[in-house]
Protein backbone atom coordinates (compact mmCIF):
# COMPACT_ATOMS: atom_id res chain seq x y z
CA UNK A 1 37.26 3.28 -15.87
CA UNK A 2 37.65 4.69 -19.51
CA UNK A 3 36.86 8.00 -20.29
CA UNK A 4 33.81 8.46 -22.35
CA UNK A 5 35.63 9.52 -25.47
CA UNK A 6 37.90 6.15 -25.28
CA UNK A 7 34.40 4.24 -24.46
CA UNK A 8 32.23 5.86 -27.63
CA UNK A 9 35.73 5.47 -29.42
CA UNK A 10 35.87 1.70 -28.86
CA UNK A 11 32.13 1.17 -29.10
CA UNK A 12 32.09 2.40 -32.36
CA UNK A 13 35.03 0.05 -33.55
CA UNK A 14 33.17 -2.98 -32.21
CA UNK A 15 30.04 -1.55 -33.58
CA UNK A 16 31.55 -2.14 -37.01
CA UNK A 17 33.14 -5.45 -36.56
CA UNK A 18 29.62 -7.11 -35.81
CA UNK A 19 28.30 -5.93 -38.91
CA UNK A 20 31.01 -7.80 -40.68
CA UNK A 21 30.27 -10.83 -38.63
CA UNK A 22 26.82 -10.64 -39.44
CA UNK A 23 27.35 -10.34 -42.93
CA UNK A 24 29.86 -13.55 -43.30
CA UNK A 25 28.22 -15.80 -39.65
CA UNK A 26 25.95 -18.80 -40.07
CA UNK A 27 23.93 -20.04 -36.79
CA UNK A 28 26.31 -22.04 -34.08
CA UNK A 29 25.93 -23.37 -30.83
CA UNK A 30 28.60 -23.02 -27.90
CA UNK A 31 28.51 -26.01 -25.72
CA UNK A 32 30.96 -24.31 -23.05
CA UNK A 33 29.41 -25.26 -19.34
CA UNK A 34 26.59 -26.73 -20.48
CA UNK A 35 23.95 -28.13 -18.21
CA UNK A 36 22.25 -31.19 -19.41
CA UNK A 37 18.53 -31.56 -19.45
CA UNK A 38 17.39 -33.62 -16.38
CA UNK A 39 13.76 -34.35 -18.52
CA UNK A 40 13.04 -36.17 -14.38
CA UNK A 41 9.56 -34.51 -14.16
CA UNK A 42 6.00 -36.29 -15.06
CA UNK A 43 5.90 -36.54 -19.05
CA UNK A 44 2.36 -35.33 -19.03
CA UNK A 45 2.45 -32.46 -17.84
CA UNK A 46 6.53 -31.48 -17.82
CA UNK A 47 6.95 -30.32 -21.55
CA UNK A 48 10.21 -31.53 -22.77
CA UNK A 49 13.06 -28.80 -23.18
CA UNK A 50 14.91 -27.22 -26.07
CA UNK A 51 17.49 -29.43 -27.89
CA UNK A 52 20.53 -27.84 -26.77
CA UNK A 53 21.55 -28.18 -23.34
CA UNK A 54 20.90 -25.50 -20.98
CA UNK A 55 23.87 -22.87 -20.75
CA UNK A 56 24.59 -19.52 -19.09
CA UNK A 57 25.97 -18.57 -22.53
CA UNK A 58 22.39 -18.28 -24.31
CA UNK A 59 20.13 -15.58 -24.21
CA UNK A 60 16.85 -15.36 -21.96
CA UNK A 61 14.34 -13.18 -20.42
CA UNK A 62 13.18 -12.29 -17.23
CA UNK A 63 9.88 -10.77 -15.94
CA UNK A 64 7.48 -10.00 -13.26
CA UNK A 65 4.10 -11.73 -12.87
CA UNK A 66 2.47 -8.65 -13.49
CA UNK A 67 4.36 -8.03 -16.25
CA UNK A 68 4.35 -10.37 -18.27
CA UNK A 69 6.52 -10.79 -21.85
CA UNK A 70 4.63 -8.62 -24.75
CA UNK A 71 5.12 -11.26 -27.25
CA UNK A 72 4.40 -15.27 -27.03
CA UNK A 73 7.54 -17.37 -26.08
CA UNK A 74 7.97 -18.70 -29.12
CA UNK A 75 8.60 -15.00 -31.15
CA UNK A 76 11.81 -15.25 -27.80
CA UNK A 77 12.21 -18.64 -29.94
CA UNK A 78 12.42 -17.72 -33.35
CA UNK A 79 15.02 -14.59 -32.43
CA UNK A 80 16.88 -16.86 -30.41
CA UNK A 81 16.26 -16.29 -26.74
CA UNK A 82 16.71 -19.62 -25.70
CA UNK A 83 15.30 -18.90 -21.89
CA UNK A 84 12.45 -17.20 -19.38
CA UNK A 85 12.93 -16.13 -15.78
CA UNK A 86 9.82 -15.48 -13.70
CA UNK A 87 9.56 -13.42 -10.39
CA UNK A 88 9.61 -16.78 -7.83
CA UNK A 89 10.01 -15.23 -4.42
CA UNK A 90 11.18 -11.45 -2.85
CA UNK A 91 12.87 -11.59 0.85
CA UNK A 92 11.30 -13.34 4.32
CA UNK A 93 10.62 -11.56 7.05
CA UNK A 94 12.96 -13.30 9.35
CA UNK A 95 15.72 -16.23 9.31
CA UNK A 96 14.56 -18.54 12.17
CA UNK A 97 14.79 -22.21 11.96
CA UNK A 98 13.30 -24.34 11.29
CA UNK A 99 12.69 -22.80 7.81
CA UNK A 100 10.38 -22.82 5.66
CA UNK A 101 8.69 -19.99 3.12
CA UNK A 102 5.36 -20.40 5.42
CA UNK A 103 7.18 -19.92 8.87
CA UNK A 104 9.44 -17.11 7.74
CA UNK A 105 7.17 -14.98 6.17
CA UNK A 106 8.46 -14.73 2.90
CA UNK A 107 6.63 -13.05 0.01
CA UNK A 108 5.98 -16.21 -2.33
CA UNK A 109 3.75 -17.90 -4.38
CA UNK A 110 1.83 -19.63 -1.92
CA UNK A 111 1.42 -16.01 0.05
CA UNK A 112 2.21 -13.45 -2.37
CA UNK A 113 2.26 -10.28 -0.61
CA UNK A 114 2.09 -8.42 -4.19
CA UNK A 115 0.79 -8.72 -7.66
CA UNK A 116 4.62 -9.40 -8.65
CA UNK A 117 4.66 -12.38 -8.17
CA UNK A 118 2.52 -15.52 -9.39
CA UNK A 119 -1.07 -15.69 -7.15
CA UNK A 120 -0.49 -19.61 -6.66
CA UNK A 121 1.69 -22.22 -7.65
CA UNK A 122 -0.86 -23.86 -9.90
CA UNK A 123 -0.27 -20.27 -11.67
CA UNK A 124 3.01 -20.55 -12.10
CA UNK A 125 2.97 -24.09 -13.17
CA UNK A 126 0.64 -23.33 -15.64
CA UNK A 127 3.23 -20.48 -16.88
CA UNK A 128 5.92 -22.47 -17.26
CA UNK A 129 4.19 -25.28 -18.96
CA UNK A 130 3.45 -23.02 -21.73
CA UNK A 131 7.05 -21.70 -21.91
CA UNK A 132 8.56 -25.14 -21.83
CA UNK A 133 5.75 -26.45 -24.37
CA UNK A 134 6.93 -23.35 -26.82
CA UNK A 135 10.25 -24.59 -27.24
CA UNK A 136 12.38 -22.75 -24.59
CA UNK A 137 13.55 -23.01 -21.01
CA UNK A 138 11.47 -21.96 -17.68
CA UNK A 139 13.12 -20.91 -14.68
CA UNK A 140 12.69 -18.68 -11.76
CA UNK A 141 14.48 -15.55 -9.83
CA UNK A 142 14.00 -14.53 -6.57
CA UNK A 143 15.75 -11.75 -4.46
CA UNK A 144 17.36 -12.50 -0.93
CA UNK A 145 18.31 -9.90 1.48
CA UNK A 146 19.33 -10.62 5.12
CA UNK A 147 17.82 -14.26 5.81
CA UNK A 148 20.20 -15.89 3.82
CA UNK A 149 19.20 -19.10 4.89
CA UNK A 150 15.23 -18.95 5.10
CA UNK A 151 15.81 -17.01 1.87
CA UNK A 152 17.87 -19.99 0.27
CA UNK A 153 15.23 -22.85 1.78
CA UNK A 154 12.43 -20.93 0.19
CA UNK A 155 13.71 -20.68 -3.16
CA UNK A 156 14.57 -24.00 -3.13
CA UNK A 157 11.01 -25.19 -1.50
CA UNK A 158 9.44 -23.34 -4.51
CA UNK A 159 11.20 -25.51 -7.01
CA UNK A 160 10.49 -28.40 -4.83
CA UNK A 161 7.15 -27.79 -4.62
CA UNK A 162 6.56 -27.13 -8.39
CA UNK A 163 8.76 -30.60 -8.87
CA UNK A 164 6.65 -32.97 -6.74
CA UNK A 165 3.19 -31.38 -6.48
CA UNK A 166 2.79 -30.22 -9.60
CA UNK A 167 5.12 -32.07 -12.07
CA UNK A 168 7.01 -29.33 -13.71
CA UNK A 169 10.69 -29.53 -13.23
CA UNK A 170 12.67 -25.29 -13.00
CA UNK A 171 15.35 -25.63 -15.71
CA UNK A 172 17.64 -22.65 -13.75
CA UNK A 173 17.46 -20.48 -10.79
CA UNK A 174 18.89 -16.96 -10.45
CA UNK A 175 19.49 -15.62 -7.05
CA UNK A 176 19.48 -11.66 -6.27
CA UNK A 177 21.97 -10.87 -3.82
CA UNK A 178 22.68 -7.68 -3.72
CA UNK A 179 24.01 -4.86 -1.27
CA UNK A 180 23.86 -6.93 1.89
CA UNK A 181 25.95 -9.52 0.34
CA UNK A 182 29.10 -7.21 0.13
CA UNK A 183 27.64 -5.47 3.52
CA UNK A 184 27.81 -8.80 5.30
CA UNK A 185 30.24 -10.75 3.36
CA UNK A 186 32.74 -11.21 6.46
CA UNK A 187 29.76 -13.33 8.46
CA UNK A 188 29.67 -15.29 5.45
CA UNK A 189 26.33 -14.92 3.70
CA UNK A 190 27.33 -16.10 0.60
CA UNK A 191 28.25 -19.39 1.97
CA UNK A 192 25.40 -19.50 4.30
CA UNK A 193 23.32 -19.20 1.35
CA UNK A 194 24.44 -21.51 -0.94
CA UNK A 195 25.12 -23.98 1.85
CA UNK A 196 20.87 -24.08 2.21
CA UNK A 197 19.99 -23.59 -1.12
CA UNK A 198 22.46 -26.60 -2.38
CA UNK A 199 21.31 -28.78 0.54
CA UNK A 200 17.49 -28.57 0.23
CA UNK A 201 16.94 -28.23 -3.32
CA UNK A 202 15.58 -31.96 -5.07
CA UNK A 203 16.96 -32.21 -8.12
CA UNK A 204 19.55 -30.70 -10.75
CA UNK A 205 19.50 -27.16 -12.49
CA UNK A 206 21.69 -24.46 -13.16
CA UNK A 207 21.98 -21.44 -11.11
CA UNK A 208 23.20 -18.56 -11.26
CA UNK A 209 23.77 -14.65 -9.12
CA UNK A 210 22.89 -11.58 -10.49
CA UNK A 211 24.43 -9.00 -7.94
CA UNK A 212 24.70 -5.07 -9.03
CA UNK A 213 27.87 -4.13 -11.21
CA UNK A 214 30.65 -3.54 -8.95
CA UNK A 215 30.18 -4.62 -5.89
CA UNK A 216 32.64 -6.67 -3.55
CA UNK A 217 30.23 -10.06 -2.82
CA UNK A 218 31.90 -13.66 -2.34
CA UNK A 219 32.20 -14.57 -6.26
CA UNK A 220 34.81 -17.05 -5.79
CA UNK A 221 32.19 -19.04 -3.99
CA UNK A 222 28.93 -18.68 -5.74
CA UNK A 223 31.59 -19.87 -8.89
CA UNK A 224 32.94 -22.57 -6.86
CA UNK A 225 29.58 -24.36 -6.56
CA UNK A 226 28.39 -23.65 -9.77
CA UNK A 227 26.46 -20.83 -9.95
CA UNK A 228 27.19 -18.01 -13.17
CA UNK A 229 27.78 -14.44 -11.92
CA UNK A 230 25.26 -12.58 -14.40
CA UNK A 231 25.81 -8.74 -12.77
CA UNK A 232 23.39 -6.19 -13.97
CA UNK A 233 25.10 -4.17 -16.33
CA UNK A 234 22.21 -1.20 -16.72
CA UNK A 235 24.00 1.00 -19.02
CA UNK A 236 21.71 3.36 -19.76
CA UNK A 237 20.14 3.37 -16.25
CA UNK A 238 23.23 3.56 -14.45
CA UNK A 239 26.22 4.54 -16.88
CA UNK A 240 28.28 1.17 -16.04
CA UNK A 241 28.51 -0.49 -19.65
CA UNK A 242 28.38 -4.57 -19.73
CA UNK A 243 32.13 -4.52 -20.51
CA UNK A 244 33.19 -3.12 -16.96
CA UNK A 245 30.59 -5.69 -15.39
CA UNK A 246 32.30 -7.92 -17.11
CA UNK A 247 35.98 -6.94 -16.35
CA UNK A 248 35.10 -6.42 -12.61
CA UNK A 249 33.85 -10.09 -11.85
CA UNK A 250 36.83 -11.99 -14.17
CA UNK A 251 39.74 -9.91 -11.52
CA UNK A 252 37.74 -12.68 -9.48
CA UNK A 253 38.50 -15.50 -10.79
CA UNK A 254 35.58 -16.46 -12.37
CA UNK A 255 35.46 -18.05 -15.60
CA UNK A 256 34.74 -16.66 -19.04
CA UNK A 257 31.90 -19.19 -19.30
CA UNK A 258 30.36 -18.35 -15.95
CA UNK A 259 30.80 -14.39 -16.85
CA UNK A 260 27.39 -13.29 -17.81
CA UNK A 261 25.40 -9.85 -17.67
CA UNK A 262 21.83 -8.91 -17.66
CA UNK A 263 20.89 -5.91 -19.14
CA UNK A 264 18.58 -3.16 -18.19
CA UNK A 265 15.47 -3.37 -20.39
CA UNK A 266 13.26 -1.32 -18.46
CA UNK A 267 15.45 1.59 -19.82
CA UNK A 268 15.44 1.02 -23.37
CA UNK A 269 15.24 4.30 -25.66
CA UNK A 270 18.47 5.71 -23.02
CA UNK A 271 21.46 7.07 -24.95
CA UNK A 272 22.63 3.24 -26.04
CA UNK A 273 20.95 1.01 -28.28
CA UNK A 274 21.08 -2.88 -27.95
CA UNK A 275 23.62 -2.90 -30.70
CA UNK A 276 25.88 -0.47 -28.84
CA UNK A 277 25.28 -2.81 -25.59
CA UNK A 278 25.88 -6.11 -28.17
CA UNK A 279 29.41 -4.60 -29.49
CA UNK A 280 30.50 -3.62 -25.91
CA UNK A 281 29.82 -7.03 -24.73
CA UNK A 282 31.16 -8.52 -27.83
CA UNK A 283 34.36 -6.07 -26.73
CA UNK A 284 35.47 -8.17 -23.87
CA UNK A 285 34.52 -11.60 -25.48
CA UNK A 286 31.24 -11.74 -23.59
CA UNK A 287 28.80 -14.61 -24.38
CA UNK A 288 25.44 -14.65 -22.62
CA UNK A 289 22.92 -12.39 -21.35
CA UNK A 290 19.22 -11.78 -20.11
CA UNK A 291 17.29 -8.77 -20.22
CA UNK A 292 15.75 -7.93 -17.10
CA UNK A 293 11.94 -7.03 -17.47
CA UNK A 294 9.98 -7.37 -20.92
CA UNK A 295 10.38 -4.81 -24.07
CA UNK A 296 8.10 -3.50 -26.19
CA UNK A 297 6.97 -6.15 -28.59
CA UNK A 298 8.64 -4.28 -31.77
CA UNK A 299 11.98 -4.13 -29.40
CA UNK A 300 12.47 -7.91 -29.63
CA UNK A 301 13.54 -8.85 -33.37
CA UNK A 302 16.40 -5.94 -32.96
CA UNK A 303 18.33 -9.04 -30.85
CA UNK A 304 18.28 -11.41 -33.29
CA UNK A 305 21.03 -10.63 -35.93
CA UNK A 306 23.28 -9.32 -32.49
CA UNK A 307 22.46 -12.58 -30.82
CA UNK A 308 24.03 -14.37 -34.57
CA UNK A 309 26.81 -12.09 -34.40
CA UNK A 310 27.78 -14.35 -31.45
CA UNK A 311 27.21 -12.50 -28.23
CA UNK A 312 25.11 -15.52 -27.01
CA UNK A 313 24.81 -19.21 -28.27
CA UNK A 314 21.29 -20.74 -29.39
């Protein structure tokens, strides 16, 4: 790890070199592992998605049903977010077949066991109608713990569920495996996981696993079958800058263009501003990145000229 002289030293060289970018950059897309629109779901009531094709490499947003974004999805729009996460599902209470979110107790949208997440699925329908309809991409992300299989059926019975009851087709899905996905990587939970998941979900969309910076999980197979490794890189909560995330999951083998982060927004106004975060992302050639629960509404148009220096597409 570099010492934090080295780390403010090289910080501050990056720093500089995205002003220059700024200055002399003009708006470009990156098509690198895209994911194509599927546009399957009823046209009445499934508003059509952005223009560009869906990639890990754009910017997004995630946040809580109970906390939701301080400024209407299209201001996310017009500063280049191309994306919104919402709080689908959090853990079931026990992995017994046959599975389903009902029979294994899982905190969900149809039984929401807190005021996290959405009160019913006609809710969350509704929510990411109005996302889609304001130009960007709806998806969801859910946290599993030790039911990787009832965990993985659930999340993909949500999507299902939105998709054939109430015609609105989930662009992307992140998954939250954390600790007990290094704990029990040996009995294979990784695999277990995205062996159910992959199996029961309906219909295409890009996926992804957000596990804590520095942890020893399966990535080899969450990359394998096509899911980005987007590792929470909380800087100013925990000290571990994007860069090191970053570093960590590429000794892997995973490729640049499945090598996201998402940063710690709950702990903005910490010791690094986002364009300290943006040129120590920018450091190691990052592209892509979400920020995990919503800023203050005057926090959002600081991302836009560091999203056009080109540390995400749009």
């Amino acid at each position: 790890m570099l010492s934090s002289h080295d780390r403010r030293s090289r910080v501050a060289r990056v720093r500089c070199s995205i002003f220059v970018v700024l200055a002399l950059a003009s708006c470009g897309r990156d098509s690198a592992g895209p994911v194509e629109p599927h546009g399957d779901g009823p046209a009445a009531t499934d508003a059509p998605s952005p223009g560009a094709a869906f990639s890990w490499q754009m910017a997004g947003a995630l946040v809580l049903w109970s906390e939701p974004l301080t400024v209407a999805p299209a201001v996310l729009r017009d500063i280049h977010f191309s994306y919104i996460g919402q709080y689908a599902m959090n853990g079931c209470a026990n992995n017994t077949a046959p599975y389903s979110c009902a029979a294994n107790g899982c905190n969900y949208p149809g039984a929401p066991l807190s005021g996290e997440i959405a009160p019913s699925y006609a809710d969350f329908a509704a929510w990411a109608r109005d996302v889609k309809g304001q130009g960007l991409y709806a998806g969801a992300w859910a946290v599993t713990y030790n039911a990787p299989e009832a965990e993985a059926h659930c999340m993909a019975e949500i999507a299902n569920t939105l998709h054939a009851d109430h015609g609105v087709t989930l662009d992307f899905w992140i998954v939250d495996a954390e600790k007990s996905y290094e704990t029990h990587k040996a009995e294979g939970y990784t695999q277990r996981f995205v062996d159910t998941f992959d199996g029961t979900i309906a219909f295409p969309l890009a996926k992804a696993e957000a596990p804590e910076c520095h942890i020893d999980i399966d990535y080899p197979t969450w990359a394998s079958h096509g899911y980005a490794i987007q590792s929470q890189a909380y800087w100013n909560a925990y000290g571990l800058p994007p860069s090191y995330c970053l570093d960590w999951v590429s000794k892997y083998g995973v490729p640049a263009e499945l090598n996201t982060v998402m940063l710690d927004g709950y702990a903005t106004g910490g010791e690094h501003a986002p364009a300290d975060y943006a040129a120590d992302i920018a450091s190691f050639h990052g592209v892509g990145f979400s920020i995990w629960r919503t800023l203050a509404a005057d926090a959002w148009p600081a991302w836009k000229p560091l999203i056009e220096s080109g540390i995400a597409t749009y």
